[in-house]
C-alpha atoms as a PDB file:
ATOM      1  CA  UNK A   1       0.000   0.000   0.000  1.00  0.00           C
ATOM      2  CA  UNK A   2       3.209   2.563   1.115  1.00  0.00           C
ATOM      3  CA  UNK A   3       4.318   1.466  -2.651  1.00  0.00           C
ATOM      4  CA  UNK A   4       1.409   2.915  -4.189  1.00  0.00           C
ATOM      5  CA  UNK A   5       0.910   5.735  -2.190  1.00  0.00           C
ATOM      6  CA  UNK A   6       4.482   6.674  -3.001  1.00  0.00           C
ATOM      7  CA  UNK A   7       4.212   6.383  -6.439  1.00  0.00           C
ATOM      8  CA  UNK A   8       1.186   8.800  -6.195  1.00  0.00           C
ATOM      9  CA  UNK A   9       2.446  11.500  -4.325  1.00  0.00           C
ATOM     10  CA  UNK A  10       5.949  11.295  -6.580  1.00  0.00           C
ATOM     11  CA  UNK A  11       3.757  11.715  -9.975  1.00  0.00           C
ATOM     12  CA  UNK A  12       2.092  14.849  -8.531  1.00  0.00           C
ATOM     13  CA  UNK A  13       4.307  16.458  -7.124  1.00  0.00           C
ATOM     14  CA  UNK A  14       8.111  15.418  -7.377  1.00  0.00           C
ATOM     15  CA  UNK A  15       7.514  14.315 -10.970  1.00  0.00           C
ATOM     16  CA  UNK A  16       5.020  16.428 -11.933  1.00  0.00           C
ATOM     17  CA  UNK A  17       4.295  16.204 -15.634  1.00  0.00           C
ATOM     18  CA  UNK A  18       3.535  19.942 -16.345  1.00  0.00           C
ATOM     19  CA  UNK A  19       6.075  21.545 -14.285  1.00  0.00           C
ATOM     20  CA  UNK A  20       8.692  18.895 -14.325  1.00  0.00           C
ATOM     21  CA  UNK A  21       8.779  17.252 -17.370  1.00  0.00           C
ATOM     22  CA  UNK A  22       6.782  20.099 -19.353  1.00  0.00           C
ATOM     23  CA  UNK A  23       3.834  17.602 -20.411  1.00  0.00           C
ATOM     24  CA  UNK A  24       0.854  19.603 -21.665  1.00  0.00           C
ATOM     25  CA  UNK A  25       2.214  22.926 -20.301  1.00  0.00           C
ATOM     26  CA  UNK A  26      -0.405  24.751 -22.775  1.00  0.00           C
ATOM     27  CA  UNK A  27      -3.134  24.227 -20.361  1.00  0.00           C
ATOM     28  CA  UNK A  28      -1.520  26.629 -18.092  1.00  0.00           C
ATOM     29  CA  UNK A  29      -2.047  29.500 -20.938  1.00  0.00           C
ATOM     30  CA  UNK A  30      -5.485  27.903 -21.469  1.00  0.00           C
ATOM     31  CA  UNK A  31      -7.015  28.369 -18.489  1.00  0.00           C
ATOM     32  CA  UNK A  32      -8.702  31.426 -17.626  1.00  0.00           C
ATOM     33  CA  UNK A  33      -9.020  34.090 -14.682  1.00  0.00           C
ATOM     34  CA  UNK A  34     -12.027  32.179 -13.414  1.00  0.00           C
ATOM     35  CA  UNK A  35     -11.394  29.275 -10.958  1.00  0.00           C
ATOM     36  CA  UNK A  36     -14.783  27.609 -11.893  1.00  0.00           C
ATOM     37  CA  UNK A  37     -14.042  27.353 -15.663  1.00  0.00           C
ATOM     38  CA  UNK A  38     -10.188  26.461 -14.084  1.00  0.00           C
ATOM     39  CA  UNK A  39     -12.049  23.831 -12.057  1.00  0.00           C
ATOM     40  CA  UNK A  40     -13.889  22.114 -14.744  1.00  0.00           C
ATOM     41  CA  UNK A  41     -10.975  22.308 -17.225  1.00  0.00           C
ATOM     42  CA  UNK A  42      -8.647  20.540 -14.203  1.00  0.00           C
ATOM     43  CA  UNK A  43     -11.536  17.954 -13.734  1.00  0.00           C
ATOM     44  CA  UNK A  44     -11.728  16.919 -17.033  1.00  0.00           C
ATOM     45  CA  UNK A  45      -8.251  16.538 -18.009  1.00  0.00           C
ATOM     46  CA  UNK A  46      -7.813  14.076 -14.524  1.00  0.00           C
ATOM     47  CA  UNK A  47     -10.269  12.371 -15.731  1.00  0.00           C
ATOM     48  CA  UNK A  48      -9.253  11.859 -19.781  1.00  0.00           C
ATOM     49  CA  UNK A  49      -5.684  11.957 -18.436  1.00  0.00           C
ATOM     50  CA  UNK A  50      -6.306   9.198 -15.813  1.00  0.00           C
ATOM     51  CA  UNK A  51      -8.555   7.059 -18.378  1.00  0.00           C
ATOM     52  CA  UNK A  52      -6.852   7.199 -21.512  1.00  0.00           C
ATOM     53  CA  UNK A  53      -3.288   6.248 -19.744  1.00  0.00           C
ATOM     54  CA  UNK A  54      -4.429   3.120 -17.717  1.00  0.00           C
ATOM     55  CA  UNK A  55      -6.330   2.037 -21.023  1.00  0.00           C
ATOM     56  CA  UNK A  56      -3.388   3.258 -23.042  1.00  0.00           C
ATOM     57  CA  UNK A  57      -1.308   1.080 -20.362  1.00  0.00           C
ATOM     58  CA  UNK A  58      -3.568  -1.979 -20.724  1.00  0.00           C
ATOM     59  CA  UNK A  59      -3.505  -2.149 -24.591  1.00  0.00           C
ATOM     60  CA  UNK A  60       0.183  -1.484 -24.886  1.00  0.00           C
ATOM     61  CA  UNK A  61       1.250  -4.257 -22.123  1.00  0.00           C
ATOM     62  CA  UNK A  62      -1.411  -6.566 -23.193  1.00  0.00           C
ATOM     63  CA  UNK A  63      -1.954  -6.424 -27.242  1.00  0.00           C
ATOM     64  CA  UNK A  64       0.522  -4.173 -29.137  1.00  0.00           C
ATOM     65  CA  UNK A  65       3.880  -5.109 -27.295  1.00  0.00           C
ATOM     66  CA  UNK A  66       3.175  -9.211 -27.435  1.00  0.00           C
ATOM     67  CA  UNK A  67       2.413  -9.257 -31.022  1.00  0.00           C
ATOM     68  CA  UNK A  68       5.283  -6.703 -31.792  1.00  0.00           C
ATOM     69  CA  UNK A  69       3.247  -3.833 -32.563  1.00  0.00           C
ATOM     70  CA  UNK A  70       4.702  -1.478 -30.743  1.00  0.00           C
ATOM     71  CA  UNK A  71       5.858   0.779 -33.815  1.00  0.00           C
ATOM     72  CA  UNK A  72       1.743   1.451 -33.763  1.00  0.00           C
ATOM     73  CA  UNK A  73       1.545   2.920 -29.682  1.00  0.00           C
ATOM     74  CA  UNK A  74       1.888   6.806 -30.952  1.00  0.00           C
ATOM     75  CA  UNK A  75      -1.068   6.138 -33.348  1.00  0.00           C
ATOM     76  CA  UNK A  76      -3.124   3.708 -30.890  1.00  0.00           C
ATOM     77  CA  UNK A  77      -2.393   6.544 -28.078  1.00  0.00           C
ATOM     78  CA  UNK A  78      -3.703   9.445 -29.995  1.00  0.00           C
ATOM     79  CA  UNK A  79      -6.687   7.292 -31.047  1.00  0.00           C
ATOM     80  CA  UNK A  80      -8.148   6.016 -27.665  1.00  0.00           C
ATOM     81  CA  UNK A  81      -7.114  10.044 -26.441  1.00  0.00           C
ATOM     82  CA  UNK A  82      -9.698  11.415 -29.247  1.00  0.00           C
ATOM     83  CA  UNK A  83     -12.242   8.995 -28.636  1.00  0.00           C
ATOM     84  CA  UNK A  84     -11.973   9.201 -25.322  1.00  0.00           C
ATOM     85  CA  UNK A  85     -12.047  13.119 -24.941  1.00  0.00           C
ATOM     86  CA  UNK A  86     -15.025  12.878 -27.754  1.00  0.00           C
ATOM     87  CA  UNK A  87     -16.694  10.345 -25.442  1.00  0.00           C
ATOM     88  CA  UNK A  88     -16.983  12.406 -22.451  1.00  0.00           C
ATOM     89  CA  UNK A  89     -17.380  15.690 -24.224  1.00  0.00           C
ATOM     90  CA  UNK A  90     -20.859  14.079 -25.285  1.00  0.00           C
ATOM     91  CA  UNK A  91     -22.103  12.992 -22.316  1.00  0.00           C
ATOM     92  CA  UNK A  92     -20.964  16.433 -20.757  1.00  0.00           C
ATOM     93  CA  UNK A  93     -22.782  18.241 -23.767  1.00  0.00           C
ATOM     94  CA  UNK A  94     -26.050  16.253 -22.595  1.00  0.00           C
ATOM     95  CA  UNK A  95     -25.611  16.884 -18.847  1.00  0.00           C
ATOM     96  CA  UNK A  96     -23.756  20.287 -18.467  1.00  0.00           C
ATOM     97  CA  UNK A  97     -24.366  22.269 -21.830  1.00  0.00           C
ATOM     98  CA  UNK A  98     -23.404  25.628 -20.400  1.00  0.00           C
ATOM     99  CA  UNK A  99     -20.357  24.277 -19.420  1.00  0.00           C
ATOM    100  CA  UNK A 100     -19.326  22.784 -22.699  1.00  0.00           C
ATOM    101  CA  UNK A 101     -20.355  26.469 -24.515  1.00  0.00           C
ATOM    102  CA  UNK A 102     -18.340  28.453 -22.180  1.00  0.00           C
ATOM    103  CA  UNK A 103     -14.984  26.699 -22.832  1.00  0.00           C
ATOM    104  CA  UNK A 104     -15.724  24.481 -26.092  1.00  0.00           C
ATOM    105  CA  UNK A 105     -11.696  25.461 -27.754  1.00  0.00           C
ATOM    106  CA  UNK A 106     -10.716  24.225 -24.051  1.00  0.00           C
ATOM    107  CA  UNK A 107     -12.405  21.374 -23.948  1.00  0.00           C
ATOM    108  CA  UNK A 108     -11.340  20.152 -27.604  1.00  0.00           C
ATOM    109  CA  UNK A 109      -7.958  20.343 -27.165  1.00  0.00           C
ATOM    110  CA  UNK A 110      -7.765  18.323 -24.308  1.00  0.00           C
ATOM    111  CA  UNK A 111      -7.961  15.812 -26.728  1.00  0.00           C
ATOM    112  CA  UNK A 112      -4.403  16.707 -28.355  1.00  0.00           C
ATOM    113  CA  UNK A 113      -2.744  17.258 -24.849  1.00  0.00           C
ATOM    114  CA  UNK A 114       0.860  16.701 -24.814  1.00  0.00           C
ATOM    115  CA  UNK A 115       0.211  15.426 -21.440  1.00  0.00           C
ATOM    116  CA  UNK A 116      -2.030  12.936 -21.842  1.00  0.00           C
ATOM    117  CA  UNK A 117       0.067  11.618 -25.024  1.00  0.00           C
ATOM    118  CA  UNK A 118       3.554  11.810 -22.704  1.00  0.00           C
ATOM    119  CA  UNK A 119       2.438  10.164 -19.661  1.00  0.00           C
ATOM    120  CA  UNK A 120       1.131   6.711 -21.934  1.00  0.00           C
ATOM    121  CA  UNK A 121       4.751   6.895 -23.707  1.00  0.00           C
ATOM    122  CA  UNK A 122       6.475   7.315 -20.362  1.00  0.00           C
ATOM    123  CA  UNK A 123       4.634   4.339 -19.229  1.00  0.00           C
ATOM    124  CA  UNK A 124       4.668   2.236 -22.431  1.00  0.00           C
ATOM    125  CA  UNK A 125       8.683   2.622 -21.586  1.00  0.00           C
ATOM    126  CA  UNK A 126       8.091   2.257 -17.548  1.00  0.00           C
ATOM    127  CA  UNK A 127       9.315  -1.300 -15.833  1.00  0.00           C
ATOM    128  CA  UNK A 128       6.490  -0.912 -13.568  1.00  0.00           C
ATOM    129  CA  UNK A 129       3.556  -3.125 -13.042  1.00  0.00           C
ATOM    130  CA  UNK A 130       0.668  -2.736 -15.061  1.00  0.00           C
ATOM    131  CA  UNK A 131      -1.393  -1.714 -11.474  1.00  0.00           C
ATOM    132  CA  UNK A 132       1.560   0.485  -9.945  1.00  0.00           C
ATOM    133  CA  UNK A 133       1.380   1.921 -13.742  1.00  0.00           C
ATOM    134  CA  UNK A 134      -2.176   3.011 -13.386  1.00  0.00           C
ATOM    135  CA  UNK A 135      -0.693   4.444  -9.502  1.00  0.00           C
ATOM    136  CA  UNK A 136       1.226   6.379 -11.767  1.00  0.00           C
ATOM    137  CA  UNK A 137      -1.732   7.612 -14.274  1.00  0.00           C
ATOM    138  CA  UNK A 138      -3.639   8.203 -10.902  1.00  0.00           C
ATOM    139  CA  UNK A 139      -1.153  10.517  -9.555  1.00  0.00           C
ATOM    140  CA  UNK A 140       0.400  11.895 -13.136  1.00  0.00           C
ATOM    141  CA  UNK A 141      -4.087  13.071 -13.320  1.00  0.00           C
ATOM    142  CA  UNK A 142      -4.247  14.516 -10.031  1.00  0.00           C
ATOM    143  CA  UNK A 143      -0.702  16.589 -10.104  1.00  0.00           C
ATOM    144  CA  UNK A 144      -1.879  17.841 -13.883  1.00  0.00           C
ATOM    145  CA  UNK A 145      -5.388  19.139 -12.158  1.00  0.00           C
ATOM    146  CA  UNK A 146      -3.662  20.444  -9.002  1.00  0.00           C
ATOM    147  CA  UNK A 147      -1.178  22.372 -10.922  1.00  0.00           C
ATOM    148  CA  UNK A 148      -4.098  23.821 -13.928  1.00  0.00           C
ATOM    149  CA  UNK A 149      -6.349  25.049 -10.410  1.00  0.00           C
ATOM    150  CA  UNK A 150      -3.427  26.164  -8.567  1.00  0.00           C
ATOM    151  CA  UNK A 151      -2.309  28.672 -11.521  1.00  0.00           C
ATOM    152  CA  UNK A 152      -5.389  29.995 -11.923  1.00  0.00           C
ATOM    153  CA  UNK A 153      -5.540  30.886  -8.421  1.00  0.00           C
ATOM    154  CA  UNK A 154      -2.311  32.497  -8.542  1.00  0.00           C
ATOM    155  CA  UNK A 155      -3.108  34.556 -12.171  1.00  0.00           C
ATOM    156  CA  UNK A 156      -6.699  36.077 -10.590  1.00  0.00           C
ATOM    157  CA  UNK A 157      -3.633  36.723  -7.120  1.00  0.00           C
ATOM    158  CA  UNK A 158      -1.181  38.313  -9.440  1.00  0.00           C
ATOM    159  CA  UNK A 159      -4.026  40.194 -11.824  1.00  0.00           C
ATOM    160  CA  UNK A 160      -4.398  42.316  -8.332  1.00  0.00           C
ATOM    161  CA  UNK A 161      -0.598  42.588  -7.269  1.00  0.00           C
ATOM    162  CA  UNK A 162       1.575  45.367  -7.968  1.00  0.00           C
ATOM    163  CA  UNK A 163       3.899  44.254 -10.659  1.00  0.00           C
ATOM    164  CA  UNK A 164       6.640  45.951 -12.897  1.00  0.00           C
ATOM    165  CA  UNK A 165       5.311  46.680 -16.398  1.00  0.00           C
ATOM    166  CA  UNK A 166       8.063  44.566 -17.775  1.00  0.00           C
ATOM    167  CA  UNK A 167       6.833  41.200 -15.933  1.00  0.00           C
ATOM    168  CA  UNK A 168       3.599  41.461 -16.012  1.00  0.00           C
ATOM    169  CA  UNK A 169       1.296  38.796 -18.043  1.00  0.00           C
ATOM    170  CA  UNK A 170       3.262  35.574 -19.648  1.00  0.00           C
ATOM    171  CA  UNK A 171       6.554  36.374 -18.135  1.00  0.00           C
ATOM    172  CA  UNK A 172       5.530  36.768 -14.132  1.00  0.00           C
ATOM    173  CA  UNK A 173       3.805  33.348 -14.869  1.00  0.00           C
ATOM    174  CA  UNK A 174       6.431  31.449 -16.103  1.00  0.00           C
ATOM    175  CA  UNK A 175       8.774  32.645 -13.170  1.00  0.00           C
ATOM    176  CA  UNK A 176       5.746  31.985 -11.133  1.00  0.00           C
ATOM    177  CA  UNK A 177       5.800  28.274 -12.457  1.00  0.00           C
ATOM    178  CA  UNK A 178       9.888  28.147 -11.885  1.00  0.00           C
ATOM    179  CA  UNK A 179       9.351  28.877  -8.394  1.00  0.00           C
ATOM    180  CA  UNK A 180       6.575  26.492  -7.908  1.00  0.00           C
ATOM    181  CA  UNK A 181       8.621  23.649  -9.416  1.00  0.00           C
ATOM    182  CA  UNK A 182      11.712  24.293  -7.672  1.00  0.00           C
ATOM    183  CA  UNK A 183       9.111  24.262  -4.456  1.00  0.00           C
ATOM    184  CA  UNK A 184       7.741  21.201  -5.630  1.00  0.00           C
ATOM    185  CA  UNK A 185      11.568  18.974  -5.479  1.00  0.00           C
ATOM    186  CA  UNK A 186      11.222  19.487  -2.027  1.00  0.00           C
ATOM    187  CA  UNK A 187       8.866  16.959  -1.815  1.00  0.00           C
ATOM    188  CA  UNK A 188      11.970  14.482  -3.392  1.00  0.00           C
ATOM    189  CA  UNK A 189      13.148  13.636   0.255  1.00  0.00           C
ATOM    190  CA  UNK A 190       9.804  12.412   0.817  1.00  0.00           C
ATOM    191  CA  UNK A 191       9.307   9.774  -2.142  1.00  0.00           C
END
C-alpha cells in the first residue's frame, strides 16, 4: 500500500508532468481568470488523463507489445485520447451544456494534450507493473489538475498585485511556475 501511495504522491508532485517534465504545459495559458471554468478544465483533463493512460497502459502491455506492434503505440495513443475526450465531451454536452459552450476550444484540445500523449509513452517505456502503472496515471491526473487550479488561483492573485510593467502577463507566470517547481523537489526527500 506505502508502494502505491508513493508512487502517487511522486507523480504529482516530485515528478510532476507539467512543471517537471513540461507535459501539456499549454493548459496553463489555457485556463482562464475564473477558478470555476479552471475547475472544470482541471476535472476533465484528470479524468481523460487518468482514463486514456491506464487504457493506453492496458492495450500497450497486453496487445501491441506481445504481437510486436509497438511501432503502432503513438497512433493507438492518440486514437483512444480522441475517442476518449469525444466520449466524455458528449455525455458532458447532454448533462452540463453551459459548461461545454463556455470553454468548447478548451475542452477540444484536451484531446491533443501533450500530457495525456507523454504520460502513456512514459509508461509504455516504464518497468512498472501494469497496477503500480495506473498508480502512476492516478497521480500523473491529479498533479496535472492540481497544478491547472493552482495557476489559476495564482493569475486572478497576481491580476491584483503590484507588478513591474516589464513582468507582467506571460513572463511573471512562467517565473511563477519556476518557483513552484523548484518548491515542488522538495517533496523528493519524501518519495
Amino acid at each position: 500500500m506505502t508502494t502505491y501511495l508513493g508512487i502517487i504522491i511522486g507523480a504529482a508532485l516530485v515528478n510532476n508532468v507539467f512543471l517537471v517534465q513540461l507535459l501539456g504545459v499549454s493548459s496553463l495559458f489555457l485556463s482562464s481568470n475564473k477558478l470555476q471554468n479552471a475547475l472544470e478544465l482541471a476535472l476533465l483533463n484528470f479524468v481523460v488523463l487518468f482514463l486514456a493512460a491506464s487504457i493506453n497502459l492496458a492495450i500497450f502491455r497486453l496487445i501491441l507489445n506481445p504481437l510486436g506492434l509497438e511501432f503502432l503505440r503513438i497512433i493507438c495513443f492518440v486514437a483512444v485520447s480522441s475517442t476518449l475526450t469525444i466520449l466524455i465531451l458528449e455525455s458532458l454536452k447532454k448533462k452540463f451544456p453551459l459548461s461545454l459552450r463556455r470553454q468548447r476550444l478548451a475542452f477540444y484540445l484536451t484531446s491533443g494534450n501533450s500530457a495525456i500523449l507523454g504520460v502513456s509513452i512514459i509508461n509504455a517505456d516504464s518497468v512498472l507493473s501494469l497496477t503500480h502503472g495506473v498508480a502512476y496515471n492516478f497521480g500523473a491526473a491529479l498533479g496535472f489538475a492540481l497544478m491547472i487550479i493552482s495557476f489559476a488561483a495564482l493569475r486572478l492573485r497576481l491580476d491584483t498585485a503590484d507588478i513591474p510593467t516589464p513582468f507582467r502577463g506571460a513572463a511573471i507566470q512562467l517565473i511563477s511556475a519556476g518557483i513552484v517547481s523548484m518548491c515542488l523537489l522538495g517533496f523528493a526527500g519524501l518519495v
